[in-house]
PDB file of N, CA and C in Angstrom:
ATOM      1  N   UNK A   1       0.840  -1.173   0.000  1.00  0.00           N
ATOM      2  CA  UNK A   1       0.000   0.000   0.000  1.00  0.00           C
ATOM      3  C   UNK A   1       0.890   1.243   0.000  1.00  0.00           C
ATOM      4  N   UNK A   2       0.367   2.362  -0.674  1.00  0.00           N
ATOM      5  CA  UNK A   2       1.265   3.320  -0.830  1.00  0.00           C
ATOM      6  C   UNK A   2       1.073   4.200   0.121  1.00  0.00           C
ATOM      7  N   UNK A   3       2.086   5.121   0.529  1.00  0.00           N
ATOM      8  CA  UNK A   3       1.734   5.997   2.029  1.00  0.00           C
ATOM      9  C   UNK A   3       1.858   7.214   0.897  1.00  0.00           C
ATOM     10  N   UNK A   4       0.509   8.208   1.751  1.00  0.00           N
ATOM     11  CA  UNK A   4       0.252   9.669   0.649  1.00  0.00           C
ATOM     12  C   UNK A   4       0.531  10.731   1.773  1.00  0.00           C
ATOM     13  N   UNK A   5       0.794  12.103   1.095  1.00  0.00           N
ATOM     14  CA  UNK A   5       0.829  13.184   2.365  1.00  0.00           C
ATOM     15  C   UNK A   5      -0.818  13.200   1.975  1.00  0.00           C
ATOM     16  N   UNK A   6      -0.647  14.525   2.869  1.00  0.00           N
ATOM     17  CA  UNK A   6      -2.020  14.983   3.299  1.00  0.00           C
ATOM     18  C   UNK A   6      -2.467  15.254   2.250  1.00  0.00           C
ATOM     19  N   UNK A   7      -1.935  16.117   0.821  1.00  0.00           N
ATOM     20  CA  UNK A   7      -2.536  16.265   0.004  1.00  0.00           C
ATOM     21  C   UNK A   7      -2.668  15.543  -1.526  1.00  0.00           C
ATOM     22  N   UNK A   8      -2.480  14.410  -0.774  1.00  0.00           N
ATOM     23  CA  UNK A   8      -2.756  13.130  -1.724  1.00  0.00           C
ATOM     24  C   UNK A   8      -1.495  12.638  -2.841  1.00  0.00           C
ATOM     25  N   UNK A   9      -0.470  12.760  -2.375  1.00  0.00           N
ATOM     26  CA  UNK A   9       1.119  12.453  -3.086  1.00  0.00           C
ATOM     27  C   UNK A   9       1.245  11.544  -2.697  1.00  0.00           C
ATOM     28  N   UNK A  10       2.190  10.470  -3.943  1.00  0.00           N
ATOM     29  CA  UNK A  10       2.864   9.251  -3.010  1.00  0.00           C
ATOM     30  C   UNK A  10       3.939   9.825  -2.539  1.00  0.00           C
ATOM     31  N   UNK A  11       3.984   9.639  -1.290  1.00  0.00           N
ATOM     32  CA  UNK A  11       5.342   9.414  -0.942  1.00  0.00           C
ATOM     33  C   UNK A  11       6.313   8.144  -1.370  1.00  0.00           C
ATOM     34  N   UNK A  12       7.534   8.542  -1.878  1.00  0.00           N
ATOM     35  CA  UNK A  12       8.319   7.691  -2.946  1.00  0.00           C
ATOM     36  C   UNK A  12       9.482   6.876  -1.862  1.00  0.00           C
ATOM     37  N   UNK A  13      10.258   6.150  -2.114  1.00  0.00           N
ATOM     38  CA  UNK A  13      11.434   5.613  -1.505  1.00  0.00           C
ATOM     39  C   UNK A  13      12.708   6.472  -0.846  1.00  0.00           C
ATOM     40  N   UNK A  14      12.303   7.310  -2.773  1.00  0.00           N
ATOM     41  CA  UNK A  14      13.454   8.138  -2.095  1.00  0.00           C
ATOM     42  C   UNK A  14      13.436   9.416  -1.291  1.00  0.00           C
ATOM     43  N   UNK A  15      11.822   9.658  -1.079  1.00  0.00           N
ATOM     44  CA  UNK A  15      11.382  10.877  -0.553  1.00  0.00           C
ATOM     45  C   UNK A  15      11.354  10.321   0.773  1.00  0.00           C
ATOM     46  N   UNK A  16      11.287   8.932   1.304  1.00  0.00           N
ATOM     47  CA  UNK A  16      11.509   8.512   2.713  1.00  0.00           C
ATOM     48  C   UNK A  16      13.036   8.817   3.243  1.00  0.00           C
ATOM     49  N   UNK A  17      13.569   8.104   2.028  1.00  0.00           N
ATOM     50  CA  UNK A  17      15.415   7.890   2.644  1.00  0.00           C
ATOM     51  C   UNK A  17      16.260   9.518   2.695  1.00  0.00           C
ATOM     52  N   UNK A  18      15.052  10.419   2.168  1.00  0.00           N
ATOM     53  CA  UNK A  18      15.854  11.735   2.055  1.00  0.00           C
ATOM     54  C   UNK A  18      15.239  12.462   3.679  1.00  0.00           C
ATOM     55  N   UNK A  19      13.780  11.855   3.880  1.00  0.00           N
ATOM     56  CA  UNK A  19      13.313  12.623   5.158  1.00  0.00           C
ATOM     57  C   UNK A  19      14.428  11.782   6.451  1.00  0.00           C
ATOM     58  N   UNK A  20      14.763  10.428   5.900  1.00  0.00           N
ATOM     59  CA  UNK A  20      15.366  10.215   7.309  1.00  0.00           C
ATOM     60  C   UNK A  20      16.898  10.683   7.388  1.00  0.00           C
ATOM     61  N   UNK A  21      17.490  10.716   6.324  1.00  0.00           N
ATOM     62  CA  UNK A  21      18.868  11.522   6.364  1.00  0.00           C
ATOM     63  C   UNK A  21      18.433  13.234   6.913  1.00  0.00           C
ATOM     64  N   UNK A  22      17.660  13.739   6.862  1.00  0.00           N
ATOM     65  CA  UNK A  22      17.407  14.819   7.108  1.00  0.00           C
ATOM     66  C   UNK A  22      16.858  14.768   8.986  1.00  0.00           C
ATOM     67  N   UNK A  23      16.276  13.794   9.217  1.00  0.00           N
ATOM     68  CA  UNK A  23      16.377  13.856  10.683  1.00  0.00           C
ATOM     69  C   UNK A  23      17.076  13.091  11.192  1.00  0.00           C
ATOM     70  N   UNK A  24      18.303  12.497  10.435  1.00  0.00           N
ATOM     71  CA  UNK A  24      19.869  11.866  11.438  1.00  0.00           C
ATOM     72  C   UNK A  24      20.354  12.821  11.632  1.00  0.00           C
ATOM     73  N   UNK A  25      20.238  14.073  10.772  1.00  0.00           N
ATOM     74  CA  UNK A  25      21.437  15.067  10.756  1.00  0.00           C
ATOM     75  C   UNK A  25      21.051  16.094  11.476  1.00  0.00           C
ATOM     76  N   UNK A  26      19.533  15.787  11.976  1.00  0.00           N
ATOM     77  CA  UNK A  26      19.328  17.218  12.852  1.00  0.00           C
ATOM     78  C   UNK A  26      18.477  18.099  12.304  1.00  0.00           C
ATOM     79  N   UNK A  27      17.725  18.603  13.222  1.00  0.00           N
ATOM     80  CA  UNK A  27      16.971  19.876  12.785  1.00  0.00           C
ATOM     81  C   UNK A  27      17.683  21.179  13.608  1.00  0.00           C
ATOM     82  N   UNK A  28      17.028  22.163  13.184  1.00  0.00           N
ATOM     83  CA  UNK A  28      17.586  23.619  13.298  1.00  0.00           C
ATOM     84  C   UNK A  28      16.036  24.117  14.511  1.00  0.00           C
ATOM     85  N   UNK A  29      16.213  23.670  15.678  1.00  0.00           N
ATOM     86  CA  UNK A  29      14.945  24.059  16.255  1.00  0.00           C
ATOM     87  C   UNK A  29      14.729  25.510  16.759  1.00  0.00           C
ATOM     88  N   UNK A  30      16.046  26.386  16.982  1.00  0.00           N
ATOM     89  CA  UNK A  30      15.478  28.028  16.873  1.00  0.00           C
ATOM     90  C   UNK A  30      14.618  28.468  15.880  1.00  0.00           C
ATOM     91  N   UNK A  31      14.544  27.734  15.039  1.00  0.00           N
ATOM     92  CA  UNK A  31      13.199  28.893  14.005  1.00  0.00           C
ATOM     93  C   UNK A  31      11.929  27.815  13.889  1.00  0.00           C
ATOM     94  N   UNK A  32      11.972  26.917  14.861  1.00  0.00           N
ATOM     95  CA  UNK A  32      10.592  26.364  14.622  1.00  0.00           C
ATOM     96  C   UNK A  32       9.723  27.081  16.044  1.00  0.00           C
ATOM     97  N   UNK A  33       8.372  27.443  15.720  1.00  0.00           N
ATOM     98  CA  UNK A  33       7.250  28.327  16.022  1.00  0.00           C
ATOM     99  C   UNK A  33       6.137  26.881  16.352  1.00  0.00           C
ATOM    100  N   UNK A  34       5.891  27.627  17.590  1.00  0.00           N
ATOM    101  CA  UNK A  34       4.689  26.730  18.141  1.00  0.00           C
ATOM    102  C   UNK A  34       3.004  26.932  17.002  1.00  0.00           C
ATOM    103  N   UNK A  35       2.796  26.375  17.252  1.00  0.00           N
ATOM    104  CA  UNK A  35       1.647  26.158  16.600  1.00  0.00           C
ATOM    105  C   UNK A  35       0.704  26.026  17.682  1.00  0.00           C
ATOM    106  N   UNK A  36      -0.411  26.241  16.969  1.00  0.00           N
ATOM    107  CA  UNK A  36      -1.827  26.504  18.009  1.00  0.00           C
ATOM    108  C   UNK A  36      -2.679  25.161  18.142  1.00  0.00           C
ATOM    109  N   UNK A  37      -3.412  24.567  19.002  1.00  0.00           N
ATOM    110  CA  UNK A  37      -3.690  23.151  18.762  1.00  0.00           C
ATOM    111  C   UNK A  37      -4.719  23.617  18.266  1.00  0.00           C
ATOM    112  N   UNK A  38      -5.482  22.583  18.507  1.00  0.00           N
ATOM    113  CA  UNK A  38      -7.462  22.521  18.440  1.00  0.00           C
ATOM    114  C   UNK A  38      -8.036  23.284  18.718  1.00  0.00           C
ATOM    115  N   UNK A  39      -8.963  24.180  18.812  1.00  0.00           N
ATOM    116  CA  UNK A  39      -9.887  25.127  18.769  1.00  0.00           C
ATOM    117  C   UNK A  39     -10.383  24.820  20.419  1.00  0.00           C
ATOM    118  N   UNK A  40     -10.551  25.275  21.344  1.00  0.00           N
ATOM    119  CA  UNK A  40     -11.577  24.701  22.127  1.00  0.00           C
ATOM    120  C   UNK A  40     -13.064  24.556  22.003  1.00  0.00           C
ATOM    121  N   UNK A  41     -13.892  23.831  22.525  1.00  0.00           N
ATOM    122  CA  UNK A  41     -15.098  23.401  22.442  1.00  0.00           C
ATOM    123  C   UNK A  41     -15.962  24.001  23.038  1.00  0.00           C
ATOM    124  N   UNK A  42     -15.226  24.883  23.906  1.00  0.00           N
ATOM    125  CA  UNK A  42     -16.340  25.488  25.135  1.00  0.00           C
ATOM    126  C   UNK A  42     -16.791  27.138  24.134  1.00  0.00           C
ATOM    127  N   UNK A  43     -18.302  26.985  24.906  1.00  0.00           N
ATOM    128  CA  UNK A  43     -18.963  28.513  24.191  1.00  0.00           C
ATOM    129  C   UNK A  43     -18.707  29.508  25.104  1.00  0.00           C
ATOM    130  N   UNK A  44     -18.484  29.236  26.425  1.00  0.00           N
ATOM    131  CA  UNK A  44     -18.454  30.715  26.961  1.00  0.00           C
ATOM    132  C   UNK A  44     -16.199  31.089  27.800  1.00  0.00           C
ATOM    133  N   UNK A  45     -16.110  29.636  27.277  1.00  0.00           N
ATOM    134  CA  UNK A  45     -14.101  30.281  26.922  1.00  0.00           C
ATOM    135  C   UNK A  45     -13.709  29.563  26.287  1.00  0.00           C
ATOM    136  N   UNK A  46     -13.244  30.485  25.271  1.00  0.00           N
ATOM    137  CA  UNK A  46     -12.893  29.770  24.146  1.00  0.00           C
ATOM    138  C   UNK A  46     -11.180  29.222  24.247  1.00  0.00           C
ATOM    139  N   UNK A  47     -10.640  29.889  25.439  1.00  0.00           N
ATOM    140  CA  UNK A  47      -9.100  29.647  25.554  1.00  0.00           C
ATOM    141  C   UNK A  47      -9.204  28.046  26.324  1.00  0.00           C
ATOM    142  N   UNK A  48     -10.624  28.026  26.624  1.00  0.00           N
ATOM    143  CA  UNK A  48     -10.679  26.510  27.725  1.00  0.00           C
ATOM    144  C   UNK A  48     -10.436  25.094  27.051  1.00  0.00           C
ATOM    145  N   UNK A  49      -9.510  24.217  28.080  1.00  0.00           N
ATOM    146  CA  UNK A  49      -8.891  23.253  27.203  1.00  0.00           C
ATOM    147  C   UNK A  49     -10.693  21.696  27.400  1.00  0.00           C
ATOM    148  N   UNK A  50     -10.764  21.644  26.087  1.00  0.00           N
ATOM    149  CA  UNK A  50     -11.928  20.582  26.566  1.00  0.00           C
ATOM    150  C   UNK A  50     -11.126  18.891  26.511  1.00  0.00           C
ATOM    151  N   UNK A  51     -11.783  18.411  27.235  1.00  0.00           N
ATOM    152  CA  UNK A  51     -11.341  17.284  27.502  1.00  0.00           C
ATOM    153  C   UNK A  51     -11.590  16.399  26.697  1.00  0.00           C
ATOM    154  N   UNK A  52     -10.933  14.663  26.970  1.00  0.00           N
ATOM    155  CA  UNK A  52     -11.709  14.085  25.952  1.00  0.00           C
ATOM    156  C   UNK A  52     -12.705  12.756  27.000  1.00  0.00           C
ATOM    157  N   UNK A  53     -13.338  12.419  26.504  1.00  0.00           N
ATOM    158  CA  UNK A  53     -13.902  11.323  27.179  1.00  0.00           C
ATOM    159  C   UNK A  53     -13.566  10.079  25.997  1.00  0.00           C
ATOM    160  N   UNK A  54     -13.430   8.683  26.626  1.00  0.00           N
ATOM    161  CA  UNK A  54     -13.128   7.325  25.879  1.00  0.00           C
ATOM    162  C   UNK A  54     -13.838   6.304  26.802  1.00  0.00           C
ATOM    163  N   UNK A  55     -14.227   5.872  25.760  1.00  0.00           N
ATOM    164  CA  UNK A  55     -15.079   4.527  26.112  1.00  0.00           C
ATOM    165  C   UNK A  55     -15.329   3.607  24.955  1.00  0.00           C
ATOM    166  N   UNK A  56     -15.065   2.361  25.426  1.00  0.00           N
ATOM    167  CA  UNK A  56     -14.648   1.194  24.634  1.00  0.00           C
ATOM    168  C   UNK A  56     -16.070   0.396  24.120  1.00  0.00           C
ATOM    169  N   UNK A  57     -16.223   0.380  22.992  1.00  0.00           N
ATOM    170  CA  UNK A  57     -17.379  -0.073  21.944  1.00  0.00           C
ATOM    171  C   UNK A  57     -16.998  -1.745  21.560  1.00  0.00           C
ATOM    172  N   UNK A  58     -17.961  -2.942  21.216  1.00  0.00           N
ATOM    173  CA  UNK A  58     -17.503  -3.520  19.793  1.00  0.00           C
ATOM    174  C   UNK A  58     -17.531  -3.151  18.716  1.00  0.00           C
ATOM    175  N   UNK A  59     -16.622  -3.396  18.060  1.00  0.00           N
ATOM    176  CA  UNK A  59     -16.648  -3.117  16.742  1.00  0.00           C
ATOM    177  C   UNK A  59     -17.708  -2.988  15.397  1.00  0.00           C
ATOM    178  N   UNK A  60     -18.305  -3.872  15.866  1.00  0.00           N
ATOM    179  CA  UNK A  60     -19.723  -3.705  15.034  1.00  0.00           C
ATOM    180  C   UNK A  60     -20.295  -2.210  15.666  1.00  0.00           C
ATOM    181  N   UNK A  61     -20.313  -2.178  16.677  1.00  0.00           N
ATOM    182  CA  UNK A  61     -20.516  -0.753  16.662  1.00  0.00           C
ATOM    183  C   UNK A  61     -20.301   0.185  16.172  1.00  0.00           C
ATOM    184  N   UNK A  62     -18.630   0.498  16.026  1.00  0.00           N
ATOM    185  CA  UNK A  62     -18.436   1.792  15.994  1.00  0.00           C
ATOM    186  C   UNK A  62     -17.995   1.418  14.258  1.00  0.00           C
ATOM    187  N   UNK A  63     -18.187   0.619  13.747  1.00  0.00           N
ATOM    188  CA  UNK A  63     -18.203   0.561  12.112  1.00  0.00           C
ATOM    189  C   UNK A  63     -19.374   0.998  11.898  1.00  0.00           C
ATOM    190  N   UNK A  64     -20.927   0.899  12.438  1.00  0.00           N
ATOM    191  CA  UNK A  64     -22.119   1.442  12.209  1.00  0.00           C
ATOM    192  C   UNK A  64     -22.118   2.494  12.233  1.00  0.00           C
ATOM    193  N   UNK A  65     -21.656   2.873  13.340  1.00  0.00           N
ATOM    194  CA  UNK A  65     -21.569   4.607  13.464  1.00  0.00           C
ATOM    195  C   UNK A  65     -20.950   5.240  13.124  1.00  0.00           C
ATOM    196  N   UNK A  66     -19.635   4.983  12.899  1.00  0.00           N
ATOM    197  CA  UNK A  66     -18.806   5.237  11.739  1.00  0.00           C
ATOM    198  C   UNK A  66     -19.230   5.529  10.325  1.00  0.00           C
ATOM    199  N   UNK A  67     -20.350   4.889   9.792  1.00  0.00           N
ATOM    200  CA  UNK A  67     -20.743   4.405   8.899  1.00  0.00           C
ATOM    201  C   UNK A  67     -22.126   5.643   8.423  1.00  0.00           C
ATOM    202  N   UNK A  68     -22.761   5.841   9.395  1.00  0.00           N
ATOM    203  CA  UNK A  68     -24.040   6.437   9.692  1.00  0.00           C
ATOM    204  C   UNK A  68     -23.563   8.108   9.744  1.00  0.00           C
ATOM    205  N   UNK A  69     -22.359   8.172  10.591  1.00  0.00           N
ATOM    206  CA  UNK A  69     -21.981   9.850  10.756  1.00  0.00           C
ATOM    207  C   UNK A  69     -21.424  10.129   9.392  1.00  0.00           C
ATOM    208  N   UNK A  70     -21.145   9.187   8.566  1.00  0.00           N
ATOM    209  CA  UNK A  70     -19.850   9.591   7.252  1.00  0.00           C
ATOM    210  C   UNK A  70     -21.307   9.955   6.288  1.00  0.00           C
ATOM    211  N   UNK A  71     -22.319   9.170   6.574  1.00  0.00           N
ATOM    212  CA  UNK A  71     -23.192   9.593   5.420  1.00  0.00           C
ATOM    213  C   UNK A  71     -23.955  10.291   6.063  1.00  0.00           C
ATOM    214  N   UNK A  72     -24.627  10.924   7.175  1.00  0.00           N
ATOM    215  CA  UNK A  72     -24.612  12.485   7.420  1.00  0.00           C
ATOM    216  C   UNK A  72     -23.780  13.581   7.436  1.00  0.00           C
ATOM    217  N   UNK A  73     -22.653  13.336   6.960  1.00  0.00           N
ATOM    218  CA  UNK A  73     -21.873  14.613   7.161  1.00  0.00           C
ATOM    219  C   UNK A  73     -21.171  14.503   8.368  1.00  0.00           C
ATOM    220  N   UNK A  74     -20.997  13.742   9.150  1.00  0.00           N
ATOM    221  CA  UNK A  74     -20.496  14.074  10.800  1.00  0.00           C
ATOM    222  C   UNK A  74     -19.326  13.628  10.796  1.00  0.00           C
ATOM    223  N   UNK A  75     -18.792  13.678  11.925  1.00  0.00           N
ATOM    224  CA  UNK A  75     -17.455  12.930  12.422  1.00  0.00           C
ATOM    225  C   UNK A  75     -18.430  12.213  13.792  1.00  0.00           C
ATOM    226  N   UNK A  76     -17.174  11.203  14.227  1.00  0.00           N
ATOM    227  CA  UNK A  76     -18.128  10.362  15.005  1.00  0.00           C
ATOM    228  C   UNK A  76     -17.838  11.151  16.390  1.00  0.00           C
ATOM    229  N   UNK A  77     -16.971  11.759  16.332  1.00  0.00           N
ATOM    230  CA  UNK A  77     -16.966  12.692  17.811  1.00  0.00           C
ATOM    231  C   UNK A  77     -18.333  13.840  17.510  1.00  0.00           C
ATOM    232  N   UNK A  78     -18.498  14.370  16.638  1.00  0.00           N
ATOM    233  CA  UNK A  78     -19.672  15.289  16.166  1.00  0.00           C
ATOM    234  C   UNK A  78     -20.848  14.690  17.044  1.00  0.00           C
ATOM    235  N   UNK A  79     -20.535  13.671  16.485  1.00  0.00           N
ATOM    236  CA  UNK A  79     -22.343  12.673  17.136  1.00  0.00           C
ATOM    237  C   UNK A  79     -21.778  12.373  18.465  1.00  0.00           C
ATOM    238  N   UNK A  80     -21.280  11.673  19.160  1.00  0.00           N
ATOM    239  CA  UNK A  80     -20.662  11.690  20.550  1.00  0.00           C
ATOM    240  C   UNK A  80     -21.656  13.078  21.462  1.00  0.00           C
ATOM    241  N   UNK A  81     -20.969  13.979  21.119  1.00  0.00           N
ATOM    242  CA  UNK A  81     -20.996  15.287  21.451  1.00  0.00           C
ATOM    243  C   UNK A  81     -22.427  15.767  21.845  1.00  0.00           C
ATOM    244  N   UNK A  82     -23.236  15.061  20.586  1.00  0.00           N
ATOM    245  CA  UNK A  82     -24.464  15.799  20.448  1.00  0.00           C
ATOM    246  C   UNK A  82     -25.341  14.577  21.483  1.00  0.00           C
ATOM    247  N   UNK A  83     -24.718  13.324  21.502  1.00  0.00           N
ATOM    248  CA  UNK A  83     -25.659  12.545  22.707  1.00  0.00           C
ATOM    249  C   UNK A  83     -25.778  12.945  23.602  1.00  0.00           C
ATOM    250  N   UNK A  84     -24.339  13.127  24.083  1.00  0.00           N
ATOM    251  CA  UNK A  84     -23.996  13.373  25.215  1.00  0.00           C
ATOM    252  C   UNK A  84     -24.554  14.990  25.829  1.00  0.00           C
ATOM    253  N   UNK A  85     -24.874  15.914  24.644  1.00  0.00           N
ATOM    254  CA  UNK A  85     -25.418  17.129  25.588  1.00  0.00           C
ATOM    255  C   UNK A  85     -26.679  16.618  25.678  1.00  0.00           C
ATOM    256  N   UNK A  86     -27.594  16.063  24.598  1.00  0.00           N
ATOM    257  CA  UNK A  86     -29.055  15.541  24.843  1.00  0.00           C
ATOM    258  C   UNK A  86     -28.914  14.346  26.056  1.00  0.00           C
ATOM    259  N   UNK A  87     -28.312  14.091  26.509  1.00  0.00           N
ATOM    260  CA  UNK A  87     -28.605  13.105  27.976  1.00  0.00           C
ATOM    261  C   UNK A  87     -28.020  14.144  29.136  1.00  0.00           C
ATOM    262  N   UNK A  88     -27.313  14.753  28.940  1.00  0.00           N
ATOM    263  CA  UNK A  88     -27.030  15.887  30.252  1.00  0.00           C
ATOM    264  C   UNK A  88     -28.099  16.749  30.498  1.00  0.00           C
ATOM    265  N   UNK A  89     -29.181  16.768  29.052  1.00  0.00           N
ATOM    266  CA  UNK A  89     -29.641  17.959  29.253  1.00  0.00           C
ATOM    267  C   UNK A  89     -30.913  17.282  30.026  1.00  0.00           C
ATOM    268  N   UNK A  90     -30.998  15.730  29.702  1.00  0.00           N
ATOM    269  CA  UNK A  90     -32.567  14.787  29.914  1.00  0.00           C
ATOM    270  C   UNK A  90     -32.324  14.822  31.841  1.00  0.00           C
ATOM    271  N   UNK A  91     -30.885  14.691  31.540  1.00  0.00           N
ATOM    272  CA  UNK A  91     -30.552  14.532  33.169  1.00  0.00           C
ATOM    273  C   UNK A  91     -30.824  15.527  34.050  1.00  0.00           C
ATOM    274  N   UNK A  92     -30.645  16.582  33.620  1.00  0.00           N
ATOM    275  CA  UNK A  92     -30.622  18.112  34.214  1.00  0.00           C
ATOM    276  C   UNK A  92     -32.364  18.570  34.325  1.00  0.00           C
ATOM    277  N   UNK A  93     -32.826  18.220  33.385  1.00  0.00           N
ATOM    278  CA  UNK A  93     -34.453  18.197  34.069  1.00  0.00           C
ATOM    279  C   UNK A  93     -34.641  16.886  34.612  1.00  0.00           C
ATOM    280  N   UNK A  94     -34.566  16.195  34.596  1.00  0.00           N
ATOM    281  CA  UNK A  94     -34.992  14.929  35.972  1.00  0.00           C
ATOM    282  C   UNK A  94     -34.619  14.920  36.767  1.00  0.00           C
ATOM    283  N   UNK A  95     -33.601  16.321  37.681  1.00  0.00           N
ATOM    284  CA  UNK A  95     -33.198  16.176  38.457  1.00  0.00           C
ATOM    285  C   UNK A  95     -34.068  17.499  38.837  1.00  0.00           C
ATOM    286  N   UNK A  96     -33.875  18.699  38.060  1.00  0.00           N
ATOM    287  CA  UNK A  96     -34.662  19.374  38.330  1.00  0.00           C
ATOM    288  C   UNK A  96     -35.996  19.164  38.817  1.00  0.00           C
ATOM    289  N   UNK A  97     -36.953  18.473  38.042  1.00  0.00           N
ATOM    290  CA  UNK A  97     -38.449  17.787  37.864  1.00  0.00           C
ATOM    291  C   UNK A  97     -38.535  17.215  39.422  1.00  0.00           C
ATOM    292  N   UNK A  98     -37.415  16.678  39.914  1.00  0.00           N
ATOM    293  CA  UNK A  98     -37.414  15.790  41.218  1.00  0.00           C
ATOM    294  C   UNK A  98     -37.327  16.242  42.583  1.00  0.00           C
ATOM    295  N   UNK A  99     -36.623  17.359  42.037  1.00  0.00           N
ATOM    296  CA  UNK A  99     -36.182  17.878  43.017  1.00  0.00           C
ATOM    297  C   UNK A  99     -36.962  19.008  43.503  1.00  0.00           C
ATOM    298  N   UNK A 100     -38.012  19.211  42.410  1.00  0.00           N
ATOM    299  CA  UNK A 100     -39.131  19.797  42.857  1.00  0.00           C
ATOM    300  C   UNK A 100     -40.150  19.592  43.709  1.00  0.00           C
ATOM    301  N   UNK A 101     -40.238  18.225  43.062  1.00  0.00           N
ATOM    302  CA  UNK A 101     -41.343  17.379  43.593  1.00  0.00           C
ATOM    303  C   UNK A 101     -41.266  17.114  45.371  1.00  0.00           C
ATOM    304  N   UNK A 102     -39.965  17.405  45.533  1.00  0.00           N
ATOM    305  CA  UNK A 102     -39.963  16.854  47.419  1.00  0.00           C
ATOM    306  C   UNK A 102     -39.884  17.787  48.133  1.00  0.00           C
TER     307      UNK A 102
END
C-alpha cells in the first residue's frame, strides 16, 4: 500500500530515505514556532482546554456509526458530542423535575 501526504502524493522511496537523512542530521529548532492546537469546544471560553472522554465499543458498533456519521456529514466525535449534551440535558431536568417534587 502506498503511504500519501495529506494532500494526496505518493510518498516515494526516495522521498523517505531523504526525510530520514534529514532527521539523522538534525533539525535547526530556533526557528521552529509553536503552533496553536485545536480550537476549544467550550462557548463561553474559548481559551478553555476541553477534555476528551473514551469509552470502549464492539466493533460492530463503531463501524455502524462510523458508517451512519460519514453519510450524514459528521465525524463520530460530532455525534458523541451531540448525545452526550441531549442526555445531560434529559438529566438536568430529571433532576430538576425531582427535586421539585420533594
Amino acid at each position: 500500500m502506498a503511504v500519501r501526504t495529506k494532500n494526496g502524493r505518493v510518498v516515494t522511496d526516495a522521498d523517505l530515505d531523504r526525510m530520514a537523512a534529514d532527521a539523522e542530521a538534525g533539525y535547526d529548532l530556533s526557528t521552529w514556532k509553536r503552533r496553536a492546537g485545536r480550537p476549544s469546544l467550550s462557548t463561553t471560553n474559548t481559551g478553555a482546554h476541553s477534555p476528551r472522554i473514551t469509552t470502549r465499543v464492539p466493533e460492530e458498533l463503531r463501524a455502524k456509526v462510523a458508517s451512519r456519521a460519514s453519510s450524514e456529514g459528521k465525524s463520530v466525535s460530532a455525534v458523541m458530542r451531540s448525545l452526550l449534551e441531549a442526555y445531560a440535558g434529559e438529566d438536568s431536568v430529571v433532576r430538576k423535575s425531582s427535586a421539585h417534587r420533594a
